[in-house]
PDB file of N, CA and C in Angstrom:
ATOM      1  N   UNK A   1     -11.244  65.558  17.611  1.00  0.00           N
ATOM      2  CA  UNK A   1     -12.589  65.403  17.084  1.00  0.00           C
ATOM      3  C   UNK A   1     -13.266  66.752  16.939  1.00  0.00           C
ATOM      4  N   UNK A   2     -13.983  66.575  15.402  1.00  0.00           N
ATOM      5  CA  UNK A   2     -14.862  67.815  15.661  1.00  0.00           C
ATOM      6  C   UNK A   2     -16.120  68.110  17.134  1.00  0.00           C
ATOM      7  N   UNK A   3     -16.540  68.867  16.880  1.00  0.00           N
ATOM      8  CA  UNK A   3     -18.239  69.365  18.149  1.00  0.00           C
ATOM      9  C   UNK A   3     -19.099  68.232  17.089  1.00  0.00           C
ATOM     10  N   UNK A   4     -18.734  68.079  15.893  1.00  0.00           N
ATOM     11  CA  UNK A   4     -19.596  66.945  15.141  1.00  0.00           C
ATOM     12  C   UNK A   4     -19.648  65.671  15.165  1.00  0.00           C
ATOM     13  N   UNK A   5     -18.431  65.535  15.201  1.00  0.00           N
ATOM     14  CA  UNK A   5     -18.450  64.262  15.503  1.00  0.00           C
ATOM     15  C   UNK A   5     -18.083  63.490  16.401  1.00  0.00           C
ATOM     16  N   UNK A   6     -18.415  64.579  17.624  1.00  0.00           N
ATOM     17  CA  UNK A   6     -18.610  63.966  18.909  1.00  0.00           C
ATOM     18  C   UNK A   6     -19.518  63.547  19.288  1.00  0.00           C
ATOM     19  N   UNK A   7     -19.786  62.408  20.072  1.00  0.00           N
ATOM     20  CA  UNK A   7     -20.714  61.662  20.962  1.00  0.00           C
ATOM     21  C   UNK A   7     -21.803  62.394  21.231  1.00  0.00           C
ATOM     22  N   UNK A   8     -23.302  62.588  21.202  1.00  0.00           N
ATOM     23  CA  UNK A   8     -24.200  63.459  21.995  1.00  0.00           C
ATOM     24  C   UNK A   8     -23.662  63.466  23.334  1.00  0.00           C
ATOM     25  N   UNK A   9     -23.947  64.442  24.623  1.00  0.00           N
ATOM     26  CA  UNK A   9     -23.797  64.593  25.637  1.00  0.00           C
ATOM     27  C   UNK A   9     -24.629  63.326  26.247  1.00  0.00           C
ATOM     28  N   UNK A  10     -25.953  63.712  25.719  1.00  0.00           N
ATOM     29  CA  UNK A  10     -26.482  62.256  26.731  1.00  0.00           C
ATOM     30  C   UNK A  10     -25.914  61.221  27.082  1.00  0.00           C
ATOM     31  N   UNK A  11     -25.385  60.805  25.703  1.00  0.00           N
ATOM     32  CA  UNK A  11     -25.018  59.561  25.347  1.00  0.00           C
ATOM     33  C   UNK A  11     -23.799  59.422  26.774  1.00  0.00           C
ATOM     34  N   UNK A  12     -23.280  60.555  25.899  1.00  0.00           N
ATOM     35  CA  UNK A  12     -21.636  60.529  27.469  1.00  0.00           C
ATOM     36  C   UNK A  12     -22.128  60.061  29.224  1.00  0.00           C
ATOM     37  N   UNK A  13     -23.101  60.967  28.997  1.00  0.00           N
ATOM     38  CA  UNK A  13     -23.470  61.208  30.204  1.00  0.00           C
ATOM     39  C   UNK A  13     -23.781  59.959  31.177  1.00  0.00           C
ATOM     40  N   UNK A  14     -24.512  59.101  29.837  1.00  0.00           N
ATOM     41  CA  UNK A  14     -24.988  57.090  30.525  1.00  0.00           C
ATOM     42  C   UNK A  14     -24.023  56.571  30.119  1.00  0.00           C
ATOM     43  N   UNK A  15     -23.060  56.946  29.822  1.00  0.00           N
ATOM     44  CA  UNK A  15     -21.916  56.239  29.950  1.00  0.00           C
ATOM     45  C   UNK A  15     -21.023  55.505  31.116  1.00  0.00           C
ATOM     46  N   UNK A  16     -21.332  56.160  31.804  1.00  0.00           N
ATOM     47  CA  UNK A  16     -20.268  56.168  33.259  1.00  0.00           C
ATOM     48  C   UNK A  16     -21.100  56.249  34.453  1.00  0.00           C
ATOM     49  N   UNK A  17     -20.860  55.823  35.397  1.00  0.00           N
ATOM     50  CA  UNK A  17     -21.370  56.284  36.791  1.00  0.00           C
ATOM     51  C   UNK A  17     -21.316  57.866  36.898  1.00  0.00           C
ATOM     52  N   UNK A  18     -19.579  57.761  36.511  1.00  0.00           N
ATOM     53  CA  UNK A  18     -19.261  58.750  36.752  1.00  0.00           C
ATOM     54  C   UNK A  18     -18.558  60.058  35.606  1.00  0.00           C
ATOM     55  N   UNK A  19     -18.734  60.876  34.910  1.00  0.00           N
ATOM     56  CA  UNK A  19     -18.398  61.557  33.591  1.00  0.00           C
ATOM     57  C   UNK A  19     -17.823  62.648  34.230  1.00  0.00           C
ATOM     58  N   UNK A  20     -16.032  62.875  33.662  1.00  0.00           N
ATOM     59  CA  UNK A  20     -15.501  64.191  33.990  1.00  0.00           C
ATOM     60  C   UNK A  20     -15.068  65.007  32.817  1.00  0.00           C
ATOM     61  N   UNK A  21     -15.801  65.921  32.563  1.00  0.00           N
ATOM     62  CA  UNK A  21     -15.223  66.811  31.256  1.00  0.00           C
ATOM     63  C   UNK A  21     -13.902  67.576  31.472  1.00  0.00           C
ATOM     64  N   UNK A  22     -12.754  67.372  30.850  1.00  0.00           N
ATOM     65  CA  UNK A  22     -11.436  67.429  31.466  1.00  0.00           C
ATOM     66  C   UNK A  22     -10.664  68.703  30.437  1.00  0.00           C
ATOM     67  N   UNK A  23     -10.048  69.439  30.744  1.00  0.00           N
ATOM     68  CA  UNK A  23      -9.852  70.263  29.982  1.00  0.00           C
ATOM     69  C   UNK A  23      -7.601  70.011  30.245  1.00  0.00           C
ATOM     70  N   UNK A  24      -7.129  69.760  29.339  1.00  0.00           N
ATOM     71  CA  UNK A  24      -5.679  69.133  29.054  1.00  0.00           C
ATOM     72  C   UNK A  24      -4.880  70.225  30.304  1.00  0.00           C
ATOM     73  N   UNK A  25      -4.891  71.452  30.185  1.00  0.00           N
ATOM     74  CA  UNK A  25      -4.242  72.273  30.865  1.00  0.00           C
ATOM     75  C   UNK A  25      -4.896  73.493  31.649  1.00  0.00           C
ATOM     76  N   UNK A  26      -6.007  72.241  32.717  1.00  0.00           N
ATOM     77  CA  UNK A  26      -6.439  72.738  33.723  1.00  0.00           C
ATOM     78  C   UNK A  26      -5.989  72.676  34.955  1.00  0.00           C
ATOM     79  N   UNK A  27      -5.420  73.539  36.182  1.00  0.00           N
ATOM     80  CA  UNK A  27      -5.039  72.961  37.524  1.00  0.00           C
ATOM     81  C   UNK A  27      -6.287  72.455  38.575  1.00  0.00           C
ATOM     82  N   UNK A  28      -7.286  72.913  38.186  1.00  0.00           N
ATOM     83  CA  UNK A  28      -8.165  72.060  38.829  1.00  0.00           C
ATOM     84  C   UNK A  28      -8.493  71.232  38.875  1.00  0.00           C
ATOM     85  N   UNK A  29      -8.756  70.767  37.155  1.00  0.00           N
ATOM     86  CA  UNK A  29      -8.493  69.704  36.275  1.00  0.00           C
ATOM     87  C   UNK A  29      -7.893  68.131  37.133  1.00  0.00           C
ATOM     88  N   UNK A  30      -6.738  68.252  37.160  1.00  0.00           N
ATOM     89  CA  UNK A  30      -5.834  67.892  37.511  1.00  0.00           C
ATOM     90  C   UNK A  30      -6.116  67.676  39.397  1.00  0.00           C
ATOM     91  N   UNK A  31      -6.310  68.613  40.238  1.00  0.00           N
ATOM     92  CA  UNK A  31      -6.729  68.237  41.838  1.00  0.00           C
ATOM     93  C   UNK A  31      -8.101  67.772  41.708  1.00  0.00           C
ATOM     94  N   UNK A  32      -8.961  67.674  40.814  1.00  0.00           N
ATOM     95  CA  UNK A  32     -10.072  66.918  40.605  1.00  0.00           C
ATOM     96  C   UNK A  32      -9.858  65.873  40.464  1.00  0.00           C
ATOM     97  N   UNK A  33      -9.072  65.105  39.589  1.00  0.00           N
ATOM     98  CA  UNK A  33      -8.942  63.875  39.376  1.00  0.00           C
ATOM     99  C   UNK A  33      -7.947  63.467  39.936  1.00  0.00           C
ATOM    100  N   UNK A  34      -7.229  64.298  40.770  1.00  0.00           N
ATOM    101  CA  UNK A  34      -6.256  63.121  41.683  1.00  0.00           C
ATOM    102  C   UNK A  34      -6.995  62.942  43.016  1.00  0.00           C
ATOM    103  N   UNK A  35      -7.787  63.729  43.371  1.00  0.00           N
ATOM    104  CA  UNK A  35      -8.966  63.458  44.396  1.00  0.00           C
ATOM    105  C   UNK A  35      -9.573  62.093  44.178  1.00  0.00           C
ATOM    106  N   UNK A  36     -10.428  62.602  43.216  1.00  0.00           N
ATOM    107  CA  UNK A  36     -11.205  60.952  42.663  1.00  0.00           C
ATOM    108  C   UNK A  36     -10.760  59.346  42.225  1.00  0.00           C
ATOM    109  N   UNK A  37      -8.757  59.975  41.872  1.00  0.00           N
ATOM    110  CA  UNK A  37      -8.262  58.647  42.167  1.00  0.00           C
ATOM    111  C   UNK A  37      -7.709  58.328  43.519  1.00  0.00           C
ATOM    112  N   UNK A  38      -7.675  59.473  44.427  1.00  0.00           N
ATOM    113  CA  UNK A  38      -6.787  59.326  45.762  1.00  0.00           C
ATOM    114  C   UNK A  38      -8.235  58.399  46.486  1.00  0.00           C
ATOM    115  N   UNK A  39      -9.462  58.664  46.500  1.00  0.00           N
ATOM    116  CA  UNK A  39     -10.580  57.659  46.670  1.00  0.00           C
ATOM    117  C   UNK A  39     -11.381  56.931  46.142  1.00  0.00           C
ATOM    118  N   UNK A  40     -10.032  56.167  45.522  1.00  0.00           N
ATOM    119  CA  UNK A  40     -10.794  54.769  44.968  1.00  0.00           C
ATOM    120  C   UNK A  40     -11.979  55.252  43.449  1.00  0.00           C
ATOM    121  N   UNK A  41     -12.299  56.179  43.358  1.00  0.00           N
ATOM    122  CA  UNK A  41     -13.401  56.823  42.297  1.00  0.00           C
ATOM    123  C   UNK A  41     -13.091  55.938  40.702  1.00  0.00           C
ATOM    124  N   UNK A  42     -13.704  55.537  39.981  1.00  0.00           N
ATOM    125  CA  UNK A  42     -13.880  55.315  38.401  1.00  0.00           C
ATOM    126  C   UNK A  42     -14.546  56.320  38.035  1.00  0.00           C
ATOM    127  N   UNK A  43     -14.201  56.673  37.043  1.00  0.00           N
ATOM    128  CA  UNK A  43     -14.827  57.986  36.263  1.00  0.00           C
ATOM    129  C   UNK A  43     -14.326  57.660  34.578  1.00  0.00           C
ATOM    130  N   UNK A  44     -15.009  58.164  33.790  1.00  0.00           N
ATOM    131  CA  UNK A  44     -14.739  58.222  32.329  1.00  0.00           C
ATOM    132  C   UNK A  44     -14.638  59.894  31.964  1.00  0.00           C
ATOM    133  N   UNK A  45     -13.581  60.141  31.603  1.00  0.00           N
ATOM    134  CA  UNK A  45     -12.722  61.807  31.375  1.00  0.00           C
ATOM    135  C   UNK A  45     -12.660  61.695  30.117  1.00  0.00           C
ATOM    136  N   UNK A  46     -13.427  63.033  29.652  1.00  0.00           N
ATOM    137  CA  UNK A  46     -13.946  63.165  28.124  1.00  0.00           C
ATOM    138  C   UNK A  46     -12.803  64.763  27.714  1.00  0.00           C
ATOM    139  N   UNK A  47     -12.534  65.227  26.836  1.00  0.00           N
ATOM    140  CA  UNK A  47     -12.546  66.491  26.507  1.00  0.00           C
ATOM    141  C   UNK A  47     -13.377  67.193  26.864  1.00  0.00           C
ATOM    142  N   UNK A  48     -13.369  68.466  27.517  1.00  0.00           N
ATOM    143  CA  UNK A  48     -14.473  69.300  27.292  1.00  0.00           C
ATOM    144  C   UNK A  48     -14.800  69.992  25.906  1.00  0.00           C
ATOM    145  N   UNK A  49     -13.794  70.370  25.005  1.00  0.00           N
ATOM    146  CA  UNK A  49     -14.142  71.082  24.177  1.00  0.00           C
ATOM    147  C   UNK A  49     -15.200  71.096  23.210  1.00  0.00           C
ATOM    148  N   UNK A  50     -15.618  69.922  22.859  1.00  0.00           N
ATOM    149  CA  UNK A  50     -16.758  69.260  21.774  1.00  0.00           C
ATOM    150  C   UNK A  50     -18.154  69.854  23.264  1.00  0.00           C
ATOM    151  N   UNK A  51     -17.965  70.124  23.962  1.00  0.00           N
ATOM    152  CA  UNK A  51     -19.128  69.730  24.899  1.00  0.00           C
ATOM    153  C   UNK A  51     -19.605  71.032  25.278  1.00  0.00           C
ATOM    154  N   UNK A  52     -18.857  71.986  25.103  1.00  0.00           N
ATOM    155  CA  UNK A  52     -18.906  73.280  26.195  1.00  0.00           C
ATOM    156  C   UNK A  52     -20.665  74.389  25.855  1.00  0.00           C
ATOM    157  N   UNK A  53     -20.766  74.230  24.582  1.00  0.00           N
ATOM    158  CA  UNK A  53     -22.051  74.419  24.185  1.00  0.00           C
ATOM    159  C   UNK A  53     -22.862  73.552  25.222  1.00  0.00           C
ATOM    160  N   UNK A  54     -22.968  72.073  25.172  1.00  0.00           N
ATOM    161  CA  UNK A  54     -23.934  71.397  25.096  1.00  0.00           C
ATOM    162  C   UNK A  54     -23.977  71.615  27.034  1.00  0.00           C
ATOM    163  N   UNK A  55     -22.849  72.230  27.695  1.00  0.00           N
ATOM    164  CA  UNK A  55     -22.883  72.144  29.232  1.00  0.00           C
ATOM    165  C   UNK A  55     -23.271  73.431  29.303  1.00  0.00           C
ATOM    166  N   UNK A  56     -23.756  74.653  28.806  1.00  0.00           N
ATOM    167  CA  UNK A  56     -24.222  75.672  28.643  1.00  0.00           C
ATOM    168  C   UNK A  56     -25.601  75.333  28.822  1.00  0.00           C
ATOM    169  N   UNK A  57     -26.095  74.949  27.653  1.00  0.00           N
ATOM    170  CA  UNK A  57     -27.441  74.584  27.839  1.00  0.00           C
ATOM    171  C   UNK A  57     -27.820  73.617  29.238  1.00  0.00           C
ATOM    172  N   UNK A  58     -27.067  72.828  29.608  1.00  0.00           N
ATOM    173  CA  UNK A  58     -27.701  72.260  30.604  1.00  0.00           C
ATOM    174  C   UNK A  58     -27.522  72.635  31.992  1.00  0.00           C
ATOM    175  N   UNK A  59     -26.332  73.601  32.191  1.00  0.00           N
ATOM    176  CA  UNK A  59     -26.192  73.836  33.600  1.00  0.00           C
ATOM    177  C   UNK A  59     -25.636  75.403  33.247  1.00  0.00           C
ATOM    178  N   UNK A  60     -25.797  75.880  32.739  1.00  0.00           N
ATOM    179  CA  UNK A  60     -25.033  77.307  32.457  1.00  0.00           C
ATOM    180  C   UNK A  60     -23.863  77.556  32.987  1.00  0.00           C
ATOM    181  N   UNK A  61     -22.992  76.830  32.538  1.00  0.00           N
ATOM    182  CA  UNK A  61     -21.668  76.540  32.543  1.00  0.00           C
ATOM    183  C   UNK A  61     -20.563  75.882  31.932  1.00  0.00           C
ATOM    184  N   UNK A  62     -19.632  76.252  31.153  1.00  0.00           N
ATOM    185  CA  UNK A  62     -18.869  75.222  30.837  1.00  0.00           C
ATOM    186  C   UNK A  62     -17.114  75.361  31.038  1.00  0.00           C
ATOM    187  N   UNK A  63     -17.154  75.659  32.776  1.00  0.00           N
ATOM    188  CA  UNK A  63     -15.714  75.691  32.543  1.00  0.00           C
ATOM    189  C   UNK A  63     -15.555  74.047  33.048  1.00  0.00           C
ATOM    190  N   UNK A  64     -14.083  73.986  33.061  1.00  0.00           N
ATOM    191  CA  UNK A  64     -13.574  72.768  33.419  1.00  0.00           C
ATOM    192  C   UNK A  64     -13.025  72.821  34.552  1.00  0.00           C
ATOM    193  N   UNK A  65     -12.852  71.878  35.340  1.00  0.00           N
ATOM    194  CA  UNK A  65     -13.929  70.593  35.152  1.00  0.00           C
ATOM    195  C   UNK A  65     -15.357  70.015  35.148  1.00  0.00           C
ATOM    196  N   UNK A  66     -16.026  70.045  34.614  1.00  0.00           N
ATOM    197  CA  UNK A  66     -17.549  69.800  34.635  1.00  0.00           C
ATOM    198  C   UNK A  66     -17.710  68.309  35.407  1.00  0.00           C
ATOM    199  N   UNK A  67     -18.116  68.133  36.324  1.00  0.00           N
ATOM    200  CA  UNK A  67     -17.885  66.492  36.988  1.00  0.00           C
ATOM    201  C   UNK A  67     -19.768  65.829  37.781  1.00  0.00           C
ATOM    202  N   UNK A  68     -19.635  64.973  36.909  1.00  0.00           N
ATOM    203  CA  UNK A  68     -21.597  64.615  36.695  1.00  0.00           C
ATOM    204  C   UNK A  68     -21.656  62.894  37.277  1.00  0.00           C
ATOM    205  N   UNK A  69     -22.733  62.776  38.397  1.00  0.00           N
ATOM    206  CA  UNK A  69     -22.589  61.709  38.724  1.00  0.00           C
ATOM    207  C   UNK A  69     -24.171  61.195  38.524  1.00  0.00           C
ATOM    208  N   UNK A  70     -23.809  59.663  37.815  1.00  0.00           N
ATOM    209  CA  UNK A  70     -25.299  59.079  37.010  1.00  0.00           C
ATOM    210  C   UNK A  70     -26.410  60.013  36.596  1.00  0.00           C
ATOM    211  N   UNK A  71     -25.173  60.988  35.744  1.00  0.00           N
ATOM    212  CA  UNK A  71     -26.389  62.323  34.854  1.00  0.00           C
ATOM    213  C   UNK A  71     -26.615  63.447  35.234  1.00  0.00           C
ATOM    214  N   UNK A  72     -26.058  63.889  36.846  1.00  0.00           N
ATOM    215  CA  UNK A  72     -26.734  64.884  38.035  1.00  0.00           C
ATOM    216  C   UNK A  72     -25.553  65.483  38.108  1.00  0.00           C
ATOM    217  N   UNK A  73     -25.022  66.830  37.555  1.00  0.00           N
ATOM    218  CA  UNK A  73     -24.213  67.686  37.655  1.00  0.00           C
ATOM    219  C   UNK A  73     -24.049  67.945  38.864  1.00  0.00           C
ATOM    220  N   UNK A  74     -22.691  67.724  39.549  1.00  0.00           N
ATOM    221  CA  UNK A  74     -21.969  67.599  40.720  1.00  0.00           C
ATOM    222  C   UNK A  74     -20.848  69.179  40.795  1.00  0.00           C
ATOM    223  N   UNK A  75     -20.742  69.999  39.911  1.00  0.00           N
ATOM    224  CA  UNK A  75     -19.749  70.940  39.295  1.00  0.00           C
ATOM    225  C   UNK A  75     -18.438  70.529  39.376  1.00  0.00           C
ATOM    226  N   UNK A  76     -17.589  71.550  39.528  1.00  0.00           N
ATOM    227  CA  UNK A  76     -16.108  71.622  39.622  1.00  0.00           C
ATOM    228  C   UNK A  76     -15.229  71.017  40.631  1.00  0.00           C
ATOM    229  N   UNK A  77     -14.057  71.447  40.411  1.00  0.00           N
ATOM    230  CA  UNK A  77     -13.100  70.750  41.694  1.00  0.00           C
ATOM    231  C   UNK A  77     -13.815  71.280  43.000  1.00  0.00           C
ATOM    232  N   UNK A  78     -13.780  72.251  43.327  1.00  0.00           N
ATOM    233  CA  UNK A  78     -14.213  72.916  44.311  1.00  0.00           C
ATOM    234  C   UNK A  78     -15.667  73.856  44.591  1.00  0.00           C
ATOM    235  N   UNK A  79     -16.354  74.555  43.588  1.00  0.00           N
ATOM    236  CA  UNK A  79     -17.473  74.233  43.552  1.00  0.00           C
ATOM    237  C   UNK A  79     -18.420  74.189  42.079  1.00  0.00           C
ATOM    238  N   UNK A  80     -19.479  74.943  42.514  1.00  0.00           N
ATOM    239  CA  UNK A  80     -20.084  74.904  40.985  1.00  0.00           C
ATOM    240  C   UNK A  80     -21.490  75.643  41.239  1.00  0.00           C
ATOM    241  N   UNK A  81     -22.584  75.772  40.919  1.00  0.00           N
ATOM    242  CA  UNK A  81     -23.498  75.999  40.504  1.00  0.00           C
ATOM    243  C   UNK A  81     -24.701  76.270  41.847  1.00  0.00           C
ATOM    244  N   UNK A  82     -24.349  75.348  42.243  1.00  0.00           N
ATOM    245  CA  UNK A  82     -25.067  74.862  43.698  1.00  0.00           C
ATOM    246  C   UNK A  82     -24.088  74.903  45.312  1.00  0.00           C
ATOM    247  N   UNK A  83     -25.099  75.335  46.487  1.00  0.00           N
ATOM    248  CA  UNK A  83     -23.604  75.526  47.223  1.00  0.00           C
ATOM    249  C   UNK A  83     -22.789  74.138  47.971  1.00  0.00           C
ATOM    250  N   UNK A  84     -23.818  73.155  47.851  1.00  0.00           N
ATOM    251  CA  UNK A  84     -23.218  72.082  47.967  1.00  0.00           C
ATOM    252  C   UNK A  84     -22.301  71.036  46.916  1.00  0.00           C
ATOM    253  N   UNK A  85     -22.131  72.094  45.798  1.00  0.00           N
ATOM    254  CA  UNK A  85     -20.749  71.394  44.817  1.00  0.00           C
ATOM    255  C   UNK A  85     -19.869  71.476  44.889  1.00  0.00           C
ATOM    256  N   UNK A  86     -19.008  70.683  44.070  1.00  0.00           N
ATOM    257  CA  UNK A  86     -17.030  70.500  44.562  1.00  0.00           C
ATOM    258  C   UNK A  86     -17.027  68.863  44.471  1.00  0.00           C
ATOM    259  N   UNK A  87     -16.238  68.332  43.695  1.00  0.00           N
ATOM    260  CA  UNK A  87     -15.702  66.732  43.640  1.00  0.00           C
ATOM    261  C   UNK A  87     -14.847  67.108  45.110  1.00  0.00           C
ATOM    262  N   UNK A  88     -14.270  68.154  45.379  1.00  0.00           N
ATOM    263  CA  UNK A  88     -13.047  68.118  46.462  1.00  0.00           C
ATOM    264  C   UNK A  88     -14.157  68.084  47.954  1.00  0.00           C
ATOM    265  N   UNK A  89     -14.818  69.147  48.078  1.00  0.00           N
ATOM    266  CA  UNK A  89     -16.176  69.376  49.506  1.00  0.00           C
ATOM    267  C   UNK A  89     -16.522  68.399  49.554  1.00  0.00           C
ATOM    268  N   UNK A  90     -17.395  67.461  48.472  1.00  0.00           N
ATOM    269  CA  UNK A  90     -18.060  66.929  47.953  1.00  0.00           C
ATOM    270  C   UNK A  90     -17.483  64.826  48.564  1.00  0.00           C
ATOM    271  N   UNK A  91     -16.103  64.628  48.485  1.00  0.00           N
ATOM    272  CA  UNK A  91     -15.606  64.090  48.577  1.00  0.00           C
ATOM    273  C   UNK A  91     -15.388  63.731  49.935  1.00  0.00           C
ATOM    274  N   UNK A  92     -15.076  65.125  51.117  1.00  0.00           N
ATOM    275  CA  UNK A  92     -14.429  65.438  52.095  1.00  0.00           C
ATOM    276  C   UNK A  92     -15.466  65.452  53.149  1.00  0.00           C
ATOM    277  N   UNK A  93     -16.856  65.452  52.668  1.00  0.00           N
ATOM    278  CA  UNK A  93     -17.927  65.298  53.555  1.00  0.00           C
ATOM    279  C   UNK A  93     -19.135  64.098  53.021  1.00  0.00           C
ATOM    280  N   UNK A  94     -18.738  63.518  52.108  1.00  0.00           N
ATOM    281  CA  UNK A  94     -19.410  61.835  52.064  1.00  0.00           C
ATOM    282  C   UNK A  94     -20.526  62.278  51.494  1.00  0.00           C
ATOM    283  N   UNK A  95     -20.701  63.461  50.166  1.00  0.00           N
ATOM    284  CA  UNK A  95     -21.722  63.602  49.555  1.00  0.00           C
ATOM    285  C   UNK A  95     -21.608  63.079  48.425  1.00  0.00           C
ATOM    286  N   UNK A  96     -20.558  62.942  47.890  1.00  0.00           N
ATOM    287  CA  UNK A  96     -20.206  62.007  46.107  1.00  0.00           C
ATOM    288  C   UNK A  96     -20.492  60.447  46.504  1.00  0.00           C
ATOM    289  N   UNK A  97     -19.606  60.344  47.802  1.00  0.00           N
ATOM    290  CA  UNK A  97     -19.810  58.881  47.911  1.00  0.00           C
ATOM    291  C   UNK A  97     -21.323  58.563  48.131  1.00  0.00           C
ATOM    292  N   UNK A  98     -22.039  59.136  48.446  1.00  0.00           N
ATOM    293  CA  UNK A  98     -23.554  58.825  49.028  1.00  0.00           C
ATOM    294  C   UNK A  98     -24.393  58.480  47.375  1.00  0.00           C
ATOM    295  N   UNK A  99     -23.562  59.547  46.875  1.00  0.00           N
ATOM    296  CA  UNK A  99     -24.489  59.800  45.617  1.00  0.00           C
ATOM    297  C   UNK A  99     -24.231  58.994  44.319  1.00  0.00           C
ATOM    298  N   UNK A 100     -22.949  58.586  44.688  1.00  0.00           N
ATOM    299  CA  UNK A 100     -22.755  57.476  43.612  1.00  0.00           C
ATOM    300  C   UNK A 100     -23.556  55.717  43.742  1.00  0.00           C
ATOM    301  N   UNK A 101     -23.346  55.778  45.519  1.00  0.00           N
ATOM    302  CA  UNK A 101     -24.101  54.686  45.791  1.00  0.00           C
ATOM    303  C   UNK A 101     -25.595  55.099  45.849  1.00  0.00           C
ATOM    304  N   UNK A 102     -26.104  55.788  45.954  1.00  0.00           N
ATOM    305  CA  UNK A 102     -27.333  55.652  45.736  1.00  0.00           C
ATOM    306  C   UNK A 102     -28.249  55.474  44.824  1.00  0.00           C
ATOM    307  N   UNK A 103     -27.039  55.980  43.094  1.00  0.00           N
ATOM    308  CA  UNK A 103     -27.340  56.058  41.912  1.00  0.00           C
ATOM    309  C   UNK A 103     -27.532  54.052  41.567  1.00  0.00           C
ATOM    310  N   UNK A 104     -26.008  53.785  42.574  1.00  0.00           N
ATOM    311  CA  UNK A 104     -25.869  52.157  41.660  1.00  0.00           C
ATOM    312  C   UNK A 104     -27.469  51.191  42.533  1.00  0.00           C
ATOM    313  N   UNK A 105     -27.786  51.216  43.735  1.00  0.00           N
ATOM    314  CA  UNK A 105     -28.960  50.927  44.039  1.00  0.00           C
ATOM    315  C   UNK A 105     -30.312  51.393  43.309  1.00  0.00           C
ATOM    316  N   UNK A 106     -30.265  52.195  42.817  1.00  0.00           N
ATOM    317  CA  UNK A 106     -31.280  52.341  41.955  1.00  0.00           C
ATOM    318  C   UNK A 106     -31.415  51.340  40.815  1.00  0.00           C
ATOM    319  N   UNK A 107     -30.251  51.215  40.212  1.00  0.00           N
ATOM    320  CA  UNK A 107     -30.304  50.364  39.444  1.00  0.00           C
ATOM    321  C   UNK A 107     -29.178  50.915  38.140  1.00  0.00           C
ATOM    322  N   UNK A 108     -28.959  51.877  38.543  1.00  0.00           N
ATOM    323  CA  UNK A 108     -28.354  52.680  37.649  1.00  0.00           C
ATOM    324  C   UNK A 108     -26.837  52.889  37.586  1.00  0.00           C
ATOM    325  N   UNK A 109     -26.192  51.846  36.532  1.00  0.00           N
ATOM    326  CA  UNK A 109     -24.662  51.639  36.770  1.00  0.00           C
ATOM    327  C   UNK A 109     -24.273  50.444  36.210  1.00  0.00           C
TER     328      UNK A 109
END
């Protein structure tokens, strides 16, 4: 797909609980999402490439894996942006899980 005729980001973004921008021949890539399937996780794994602009503007970043839970940029395998990011940290100390359930009690999911 072109950057055109891809999906808006938003759109991606309410898509899923959970949204992983996945890049084909990433190794993080890859220990990111065997994390998130080694615990039970659903996630919807997009290309990053159509997106990498649009994750610039929103978090000044667009490597891969970009990993966003109900809209709230979570970063990379290991970290990201913030010092409490990482799907892997993140996972290993009951902050994804907190945050996914707290998203679906809201109402959101």
């Amino acid at each position: 797909k072109a950057a055109s005729d891809a999906e808006p980001i938003e759109t991606v973004l309410e898509s899923s609980d959970v949204v992983f921008f996945d890049d084909a021949w990433c190794p993080f890539c890859r220990q990111a999402e065997m994390a998130l399937k080694y615990n039970s996780v659903e996630f919807r794994k997009i290309p990053i490439r159509p997106y990498r602009r649009d994750l610039v503007r929103l978090v000044g970043k667009s490597s891969a894996p970009s990993v966003w839970i109900h809209g709230t940029f979570v970063g990379g395998c290991n970290d990201g942006t913030k010092s409490w990011h990482g799907v892997i940290p993140m996972l290993q100390n009951g902050t994804f899980q907190k945050m996914l359930k707290k998203g679906v009690t809201r109402g959101r999911g």
